[in-house]
Protein backbone atom coordinates (compact mmCIF):
# COMPACT_ATOMS: atom_id res chain seq x y z
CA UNK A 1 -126.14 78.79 34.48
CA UNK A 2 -127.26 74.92 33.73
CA UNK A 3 -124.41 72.52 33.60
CA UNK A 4 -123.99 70.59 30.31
CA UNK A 5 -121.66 68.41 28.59
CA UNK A 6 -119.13 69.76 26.80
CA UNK A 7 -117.65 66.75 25.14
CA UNK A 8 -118.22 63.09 25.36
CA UNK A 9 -115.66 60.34 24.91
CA UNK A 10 -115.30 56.49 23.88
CA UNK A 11 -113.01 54.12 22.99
CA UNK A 12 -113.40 51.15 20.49
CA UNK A 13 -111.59 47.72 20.29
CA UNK A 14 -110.59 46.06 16.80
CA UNK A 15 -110.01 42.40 16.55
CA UNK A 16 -110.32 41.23 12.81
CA UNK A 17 -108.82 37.54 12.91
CA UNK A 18 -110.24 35.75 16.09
CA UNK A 19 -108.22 33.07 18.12
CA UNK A 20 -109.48 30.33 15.89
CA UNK A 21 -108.18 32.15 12.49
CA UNK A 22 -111.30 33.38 11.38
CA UNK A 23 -111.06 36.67 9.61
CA UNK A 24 -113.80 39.06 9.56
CA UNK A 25 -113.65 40.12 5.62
CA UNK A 26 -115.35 43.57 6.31
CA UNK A 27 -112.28 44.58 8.46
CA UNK A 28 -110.09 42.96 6.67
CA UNK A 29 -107.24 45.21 5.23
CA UNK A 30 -105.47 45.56 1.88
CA UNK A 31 -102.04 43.40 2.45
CA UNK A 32 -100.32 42.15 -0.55
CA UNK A 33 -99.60 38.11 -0.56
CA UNK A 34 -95.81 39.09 -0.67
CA UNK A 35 -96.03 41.89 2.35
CA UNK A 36 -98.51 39.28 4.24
CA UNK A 37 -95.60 36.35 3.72
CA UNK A 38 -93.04 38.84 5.00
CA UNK A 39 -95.18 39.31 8.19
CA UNK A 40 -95.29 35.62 8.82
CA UNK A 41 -91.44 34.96 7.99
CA UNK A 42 -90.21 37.89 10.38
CA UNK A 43 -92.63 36.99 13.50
CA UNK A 44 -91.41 33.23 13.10
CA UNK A 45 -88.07 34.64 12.57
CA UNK A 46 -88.42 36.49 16.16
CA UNK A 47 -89.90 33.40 17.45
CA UNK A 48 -86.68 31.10 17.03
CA UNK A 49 -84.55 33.98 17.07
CA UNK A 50 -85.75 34.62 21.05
CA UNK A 51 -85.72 31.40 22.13
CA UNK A 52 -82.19 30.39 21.01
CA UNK A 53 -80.96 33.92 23.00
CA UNK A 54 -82.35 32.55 25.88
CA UNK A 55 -81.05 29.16 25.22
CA UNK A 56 -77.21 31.41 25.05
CA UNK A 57 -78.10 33.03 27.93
CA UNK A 58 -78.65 29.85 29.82
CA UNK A 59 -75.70 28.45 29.29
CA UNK A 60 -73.45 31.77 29.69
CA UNK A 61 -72.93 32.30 26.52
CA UNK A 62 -74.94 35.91 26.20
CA UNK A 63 -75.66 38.51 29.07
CA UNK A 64 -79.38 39.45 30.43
CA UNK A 65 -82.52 40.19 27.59
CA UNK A 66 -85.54 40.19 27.61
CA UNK A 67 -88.19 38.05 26.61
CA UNK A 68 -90.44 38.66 23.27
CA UNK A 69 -91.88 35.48 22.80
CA UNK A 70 -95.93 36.09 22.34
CA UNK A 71 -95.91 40.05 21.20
CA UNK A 72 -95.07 39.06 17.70
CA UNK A 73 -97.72 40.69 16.20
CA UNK A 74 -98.04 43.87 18.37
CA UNK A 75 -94.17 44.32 16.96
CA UNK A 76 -93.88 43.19 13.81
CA UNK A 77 -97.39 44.58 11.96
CA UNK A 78 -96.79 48.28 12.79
CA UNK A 79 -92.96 47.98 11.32
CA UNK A 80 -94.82 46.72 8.38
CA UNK A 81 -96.80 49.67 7.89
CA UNK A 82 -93.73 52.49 8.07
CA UNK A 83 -90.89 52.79 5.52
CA UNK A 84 -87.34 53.27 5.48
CA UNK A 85 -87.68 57.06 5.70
CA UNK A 86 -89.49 56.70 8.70
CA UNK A 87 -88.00 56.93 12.29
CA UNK A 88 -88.72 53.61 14.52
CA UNK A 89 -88.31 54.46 17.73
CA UNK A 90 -88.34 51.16 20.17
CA UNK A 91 -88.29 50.13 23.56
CA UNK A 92 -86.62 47.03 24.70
CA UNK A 93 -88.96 44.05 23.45
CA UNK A 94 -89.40 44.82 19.53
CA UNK A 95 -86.71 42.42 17.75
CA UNK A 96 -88.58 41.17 15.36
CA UNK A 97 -89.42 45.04 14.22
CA UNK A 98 -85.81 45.61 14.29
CA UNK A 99 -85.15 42.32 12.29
CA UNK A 100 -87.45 43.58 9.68
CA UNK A 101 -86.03 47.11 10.00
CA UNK A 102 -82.19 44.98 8.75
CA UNK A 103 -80.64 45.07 12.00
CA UNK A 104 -78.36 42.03 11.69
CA UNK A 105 -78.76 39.47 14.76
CA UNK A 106 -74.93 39.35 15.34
CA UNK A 107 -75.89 43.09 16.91
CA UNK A 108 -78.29 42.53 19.15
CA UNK A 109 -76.24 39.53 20.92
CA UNK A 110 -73.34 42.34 20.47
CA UNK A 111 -75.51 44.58 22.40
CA UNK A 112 -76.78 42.11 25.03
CA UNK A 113 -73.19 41.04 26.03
CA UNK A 114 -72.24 44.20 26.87
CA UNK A 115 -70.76 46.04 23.62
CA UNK A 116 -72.67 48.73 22.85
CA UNK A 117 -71.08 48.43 18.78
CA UNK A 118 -74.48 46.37 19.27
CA UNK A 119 -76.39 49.89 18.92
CA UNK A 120 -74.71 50.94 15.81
CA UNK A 121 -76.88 50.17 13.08
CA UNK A 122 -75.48 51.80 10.02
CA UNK A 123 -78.17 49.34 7.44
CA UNK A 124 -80.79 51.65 9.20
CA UNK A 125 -79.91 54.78 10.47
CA UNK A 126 -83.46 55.82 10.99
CA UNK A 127 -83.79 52.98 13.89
CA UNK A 128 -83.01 53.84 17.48
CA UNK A 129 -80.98 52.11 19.55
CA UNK A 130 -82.63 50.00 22.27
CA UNK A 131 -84.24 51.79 25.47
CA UNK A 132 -84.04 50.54 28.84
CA UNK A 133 -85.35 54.06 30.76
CA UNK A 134 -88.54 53.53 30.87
CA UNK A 135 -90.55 55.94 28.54
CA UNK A 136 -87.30 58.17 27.94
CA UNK A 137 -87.43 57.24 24.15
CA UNK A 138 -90.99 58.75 23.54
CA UNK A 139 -89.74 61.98 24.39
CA UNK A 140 -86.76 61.65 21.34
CA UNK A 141 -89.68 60.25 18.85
CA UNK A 142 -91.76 63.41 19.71
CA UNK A 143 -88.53 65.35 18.94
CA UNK A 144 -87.60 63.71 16.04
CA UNK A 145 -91.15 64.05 14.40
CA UNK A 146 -91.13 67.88 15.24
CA UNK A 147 -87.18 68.06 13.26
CA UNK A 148 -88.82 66.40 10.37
CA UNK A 149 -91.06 69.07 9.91
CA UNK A 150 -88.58 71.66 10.76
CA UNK A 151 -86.88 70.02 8.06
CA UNK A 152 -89.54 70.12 5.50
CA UNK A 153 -90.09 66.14 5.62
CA UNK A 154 -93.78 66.10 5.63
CA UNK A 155 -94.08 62.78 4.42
CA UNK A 156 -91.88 61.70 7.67
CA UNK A 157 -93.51 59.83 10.64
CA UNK A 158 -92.43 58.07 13.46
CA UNK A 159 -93.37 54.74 15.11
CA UNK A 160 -93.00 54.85 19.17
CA UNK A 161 -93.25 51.70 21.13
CA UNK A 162 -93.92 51.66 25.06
CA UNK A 163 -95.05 49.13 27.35
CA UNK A 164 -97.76 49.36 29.97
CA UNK A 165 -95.51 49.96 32.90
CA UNK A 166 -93.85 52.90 31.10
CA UNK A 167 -97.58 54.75 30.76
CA UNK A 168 -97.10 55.12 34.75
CA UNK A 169 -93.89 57.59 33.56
CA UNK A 170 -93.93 61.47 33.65
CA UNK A 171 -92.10 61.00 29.86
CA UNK A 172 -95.26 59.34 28.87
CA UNK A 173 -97.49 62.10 29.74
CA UNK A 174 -95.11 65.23 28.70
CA UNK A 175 -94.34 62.78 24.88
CA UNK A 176 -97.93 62.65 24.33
CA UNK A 177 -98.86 66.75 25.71
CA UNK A 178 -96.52 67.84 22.79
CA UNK A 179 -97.46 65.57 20.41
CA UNK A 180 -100.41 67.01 20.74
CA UNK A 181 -100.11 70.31 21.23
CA UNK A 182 -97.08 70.34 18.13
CA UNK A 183 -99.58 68.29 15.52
CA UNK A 184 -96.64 65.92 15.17
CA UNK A 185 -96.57 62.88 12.97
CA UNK A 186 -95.96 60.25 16.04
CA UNK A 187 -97.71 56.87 16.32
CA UNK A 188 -97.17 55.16 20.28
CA UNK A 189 -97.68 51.81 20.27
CA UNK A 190 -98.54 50.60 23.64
CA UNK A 191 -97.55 46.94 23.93
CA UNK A 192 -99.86 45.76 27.07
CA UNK A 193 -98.42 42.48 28.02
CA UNK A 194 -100.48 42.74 31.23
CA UNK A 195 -97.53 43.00 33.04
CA UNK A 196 -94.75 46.06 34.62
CA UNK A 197 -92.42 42.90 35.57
CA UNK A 198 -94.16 41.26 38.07
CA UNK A 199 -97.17 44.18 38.72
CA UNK A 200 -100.37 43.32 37.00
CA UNK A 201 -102.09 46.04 35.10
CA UNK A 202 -104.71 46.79 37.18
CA UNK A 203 -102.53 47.03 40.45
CA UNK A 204 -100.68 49.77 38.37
CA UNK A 205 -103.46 51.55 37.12
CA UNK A 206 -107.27 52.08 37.17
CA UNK A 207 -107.87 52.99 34.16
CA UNK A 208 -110.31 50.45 32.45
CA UNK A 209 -107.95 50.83 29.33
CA UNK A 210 -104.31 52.53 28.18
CA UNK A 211 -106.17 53.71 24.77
CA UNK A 212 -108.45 56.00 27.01
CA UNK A 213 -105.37 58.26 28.03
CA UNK A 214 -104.98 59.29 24.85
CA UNK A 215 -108.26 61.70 25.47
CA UNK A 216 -106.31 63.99 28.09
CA UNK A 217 -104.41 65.39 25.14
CA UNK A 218 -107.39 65.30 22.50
CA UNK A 219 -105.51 62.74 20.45
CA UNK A 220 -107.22 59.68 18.35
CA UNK A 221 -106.68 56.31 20.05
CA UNK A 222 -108.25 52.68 19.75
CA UNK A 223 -107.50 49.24 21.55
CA UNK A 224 -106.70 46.62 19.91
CA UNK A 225 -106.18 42.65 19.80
CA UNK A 226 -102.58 42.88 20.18
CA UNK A 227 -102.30 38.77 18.97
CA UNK A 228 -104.23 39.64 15.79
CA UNK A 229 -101.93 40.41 13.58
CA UNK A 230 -104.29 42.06 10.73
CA UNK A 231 -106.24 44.02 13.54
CA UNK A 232 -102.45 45.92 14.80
CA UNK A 233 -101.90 46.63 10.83
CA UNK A 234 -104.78 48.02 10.31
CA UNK A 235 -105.19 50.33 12.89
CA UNK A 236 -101.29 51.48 13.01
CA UNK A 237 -101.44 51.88 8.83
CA UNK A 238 -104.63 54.28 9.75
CA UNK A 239 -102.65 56.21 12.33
CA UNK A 240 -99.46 56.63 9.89
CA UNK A 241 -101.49 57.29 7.19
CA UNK A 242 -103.41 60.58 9.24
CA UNK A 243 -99.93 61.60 10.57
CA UNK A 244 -98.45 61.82 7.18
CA UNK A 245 -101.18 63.60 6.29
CA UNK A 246 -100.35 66.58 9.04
CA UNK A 247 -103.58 65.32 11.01
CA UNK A 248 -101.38 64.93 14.16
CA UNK A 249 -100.34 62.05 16.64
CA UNK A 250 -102.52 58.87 17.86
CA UNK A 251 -101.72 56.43 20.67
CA UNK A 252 -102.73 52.33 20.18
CA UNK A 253 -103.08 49.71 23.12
CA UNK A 254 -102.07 46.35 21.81
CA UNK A 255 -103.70 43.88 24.14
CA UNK A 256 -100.91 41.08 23.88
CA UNK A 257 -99.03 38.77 26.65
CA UNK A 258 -95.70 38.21 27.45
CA UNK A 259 -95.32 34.29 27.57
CA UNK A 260 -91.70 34.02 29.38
CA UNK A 261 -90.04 36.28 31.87
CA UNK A 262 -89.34 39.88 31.70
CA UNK A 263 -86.03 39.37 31.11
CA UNK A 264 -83.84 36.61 32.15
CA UNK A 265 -83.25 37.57 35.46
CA UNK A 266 -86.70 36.85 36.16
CA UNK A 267 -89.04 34.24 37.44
CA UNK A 268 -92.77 35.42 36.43
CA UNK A 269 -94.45 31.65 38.38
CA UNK A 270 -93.63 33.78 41.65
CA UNK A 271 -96.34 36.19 40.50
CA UNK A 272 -98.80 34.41 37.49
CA UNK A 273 -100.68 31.87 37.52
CA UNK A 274 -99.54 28.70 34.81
CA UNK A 275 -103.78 28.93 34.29
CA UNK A 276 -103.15 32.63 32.85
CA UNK A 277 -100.57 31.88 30.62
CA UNK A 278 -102.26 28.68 29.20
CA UNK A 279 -105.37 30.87 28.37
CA UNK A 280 -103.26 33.13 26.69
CA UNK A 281 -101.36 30.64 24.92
CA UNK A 282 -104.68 29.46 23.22
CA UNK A 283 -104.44 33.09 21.86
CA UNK A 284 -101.12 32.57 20.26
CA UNK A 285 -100.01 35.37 17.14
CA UNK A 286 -98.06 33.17 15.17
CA UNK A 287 -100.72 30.23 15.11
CA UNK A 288 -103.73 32.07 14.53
CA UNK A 289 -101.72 33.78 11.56
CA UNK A 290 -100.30 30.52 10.20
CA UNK A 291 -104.15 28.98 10.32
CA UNK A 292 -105.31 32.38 8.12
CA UNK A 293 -102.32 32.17 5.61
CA UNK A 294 -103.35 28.62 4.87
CA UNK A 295 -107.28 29.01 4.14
CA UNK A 296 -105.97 31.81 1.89
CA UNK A 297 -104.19 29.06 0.15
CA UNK A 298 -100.56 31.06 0.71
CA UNK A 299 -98.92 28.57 3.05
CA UNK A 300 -98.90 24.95 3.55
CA UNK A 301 -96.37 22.57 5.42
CA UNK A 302 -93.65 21.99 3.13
CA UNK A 303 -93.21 25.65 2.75
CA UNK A 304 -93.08 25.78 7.00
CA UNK A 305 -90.44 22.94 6.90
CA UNK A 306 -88.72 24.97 4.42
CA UNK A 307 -88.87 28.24 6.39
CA UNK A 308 -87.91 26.31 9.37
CA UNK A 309 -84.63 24.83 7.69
CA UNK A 310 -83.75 28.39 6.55
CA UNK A 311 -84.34 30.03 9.82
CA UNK A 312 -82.41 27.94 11.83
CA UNK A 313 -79.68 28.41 9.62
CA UNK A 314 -79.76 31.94 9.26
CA UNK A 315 -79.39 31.87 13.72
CA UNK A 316 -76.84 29.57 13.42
CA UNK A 317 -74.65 31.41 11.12
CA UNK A 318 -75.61 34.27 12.88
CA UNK A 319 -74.44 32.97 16.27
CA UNK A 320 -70.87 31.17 14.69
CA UNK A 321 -69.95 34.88 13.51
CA UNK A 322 -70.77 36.31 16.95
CA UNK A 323 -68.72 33.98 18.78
CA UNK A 324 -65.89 33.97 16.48
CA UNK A 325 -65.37 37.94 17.42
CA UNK A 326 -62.81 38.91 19.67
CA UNK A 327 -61.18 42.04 19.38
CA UNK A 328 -63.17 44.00 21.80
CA UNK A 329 -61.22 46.06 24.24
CA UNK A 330 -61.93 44.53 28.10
CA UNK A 331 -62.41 48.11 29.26
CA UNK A 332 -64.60 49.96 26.63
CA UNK A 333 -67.08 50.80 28.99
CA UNK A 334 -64.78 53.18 30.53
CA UNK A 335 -64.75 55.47 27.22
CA UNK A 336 -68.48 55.77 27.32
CA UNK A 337 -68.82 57.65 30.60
CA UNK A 338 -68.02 61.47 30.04
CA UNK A 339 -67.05 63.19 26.77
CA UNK A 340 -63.34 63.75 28.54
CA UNK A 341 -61.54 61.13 30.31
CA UNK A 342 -61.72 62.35 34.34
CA UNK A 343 -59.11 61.10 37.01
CA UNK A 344 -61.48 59.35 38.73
CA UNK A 345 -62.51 57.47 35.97
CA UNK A 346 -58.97 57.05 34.77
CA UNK A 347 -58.34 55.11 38.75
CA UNK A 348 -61.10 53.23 37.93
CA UNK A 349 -60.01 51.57 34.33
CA UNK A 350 -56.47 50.98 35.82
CA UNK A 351 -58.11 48.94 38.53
CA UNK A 352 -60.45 46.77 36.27
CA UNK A 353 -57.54 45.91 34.30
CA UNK A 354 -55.45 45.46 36.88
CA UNK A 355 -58.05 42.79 38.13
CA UNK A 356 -58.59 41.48 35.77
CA UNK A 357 -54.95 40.74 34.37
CA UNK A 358 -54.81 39.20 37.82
CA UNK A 359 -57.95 36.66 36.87
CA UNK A 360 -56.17 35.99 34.02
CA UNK A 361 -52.96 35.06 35.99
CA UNK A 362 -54.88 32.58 38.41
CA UNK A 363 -56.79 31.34 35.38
């Protein structure tokens, strides 16, 4: 018998607004001036919002986070192109999706001191909590977007985001298997900051890109500049669009870079270059955005001064009500453990507040 191919495969890249702001009008998608606005507000919103967390964290004020600054785009366009009676299903690095989503900033510094009333998100029950298990959540999205049509919610779909570290997990593989093999209405975003905390991409993998595993399971997939923000829109609002349309599940690598640490418990100049990250500063989301709003005549600098003012008052506020809350039980970690209270558990709480009564006294 002769040998022949059976099926050939490719994947394409998508970059619409270069790093200079130039747009490429043939790609160019439909956005509304108001939705367009709301993109830029929300990724400068995540901006400020991340670096005065860190600034908290710094001075003890707010436990361990991560780092967002420089994914803005990769984040914040495919929230943009779900609605509320869609499922977003996140990671650990999407706050300026959950922003836009209405989670309240009082609950993610909730969250990231410790409380986990941080997760409750009652303005959008359709938004997960945040992830830490690498790749675990992809295997809830895949079981949400099968529910829905269990349900009869065939206009339902759900937006999955996983870094490029998290592709090396078994979840990964097994999500995307029964996405495809269940036709279910589930877009993964793959945020490819280059970086599984300090391994590089291509020490973790050999694959030339993250898009091309998307072929093992005969599902749709494209690469994309994840710092153009109209190239991430219009690729995810394709994707949602075919899944709410029964056409099944697709997978998109947004090529972005994660400009700080991992989170703050890390030091990423032990294993980058400050070379790298000035390259891919030049490549910056919110800049190249800000340059294309103003040649469309939508933005200017007194309405940036403006949206600066109003920003930094919204995280102040936000902060003053955070730190004016203090009824939180000292041991309400303990309750969290089993379903039933266990004696060993019960030693355990007894102890802690035994402790720390005891740093109290010597206080």
């Amino acid at each position: 018998m002769p040998q022949k191919t059976i099926k050939e495969f490719s994947v394409e890249y998508l970059q619409i607004l270069d790093e200079n702001g130039k747009v490429d009008n043939k790609l160019e998608p439909e956005i509304s001036d108001d939705d367009l606005l709301k993109l830029y507000h929300y990724m400068v919103l995540s901006r400020e919002a991340d670096t005065k967390l860190i600034k908290l964290q710094r001075q003890g004020r707010l436990g361990t986070l991560p780092a967002c600054m420089g994914q803005e785009a990769s984040i914040c366009a495919p929230t943009l192109a779900i609605n509320d009676k869609d499922w977003f299903v996140g990671s650990y690095r999407e706050l300026g999706g959950r922003l836009m989503r209405g989670e309240s900033l009082v609950k993610t510094m909730l969250l990231y001191n410790g409380y986990e009333e941080g997760s409750y998100n009652p303005d959008s029950p359709r938004t997960l909590p945040i992830s830490v298990v690498l790749a675990s959540q992809l295997l809830y999205a895949v079981g949400l977007a099968y529910a829905s049509r269990q349900r009869g919610e065939t206009d339902t779909v759900v937006l999955a985001f996983v870094g490029d570290g998290a592709t090396s997990e078994g979840d990964f593989h097994e999500a995307l298997n029964f996405a495809s093999v269940w036709k279910v209405p589930v877009v993964f975003i793959n945020q490819n900051n280059q970086y599984a905390i300090s391994t590089p991409r291509h020490k973790q993998m050999n694959s030339e890109t993250i898009a091309q595993k998307a072929i093992a399971y005969d599902m749709p997939s494209i690469q994309v500049d994840g710092n153009d923000v109209l190239a991430v829109y219009k690729a995810t609002k394709e994707a949602v669009d075919r899944a709410r349309a029964g056409e099944g599940p697709s997978l998109i690598e947004s090529v972005t870079y994660r400009m700080l640490m991992h989170t703050t418990a890390d030091d990423p100049t032990r294993y980058r270059e400050d070379a790298e990250v000035e390259g891919w500063a030049k490549k910056d989301p919110i800049t190249r955005f800000k340059k294309y709003l103003t040649e469309r005549k939508l933005w200017n600098a007194s309405k940036q001064k403006k949206l600066d003012a109003d920003i930094a008052a919204e995280i102040d506020s936000s902060v003053k009500e955070f730190e004016a809350m203090s009824d939180f039980k000292p041991d309400a970690h303990f309750d969290y453990v089993f379903a039933e209270e266990s004696e060993l558990i019960k030693e355990q709480r007894a102890e802690f507040l035994e402790n720390l009564k005891g740093d109290a006294d010597n206080g």
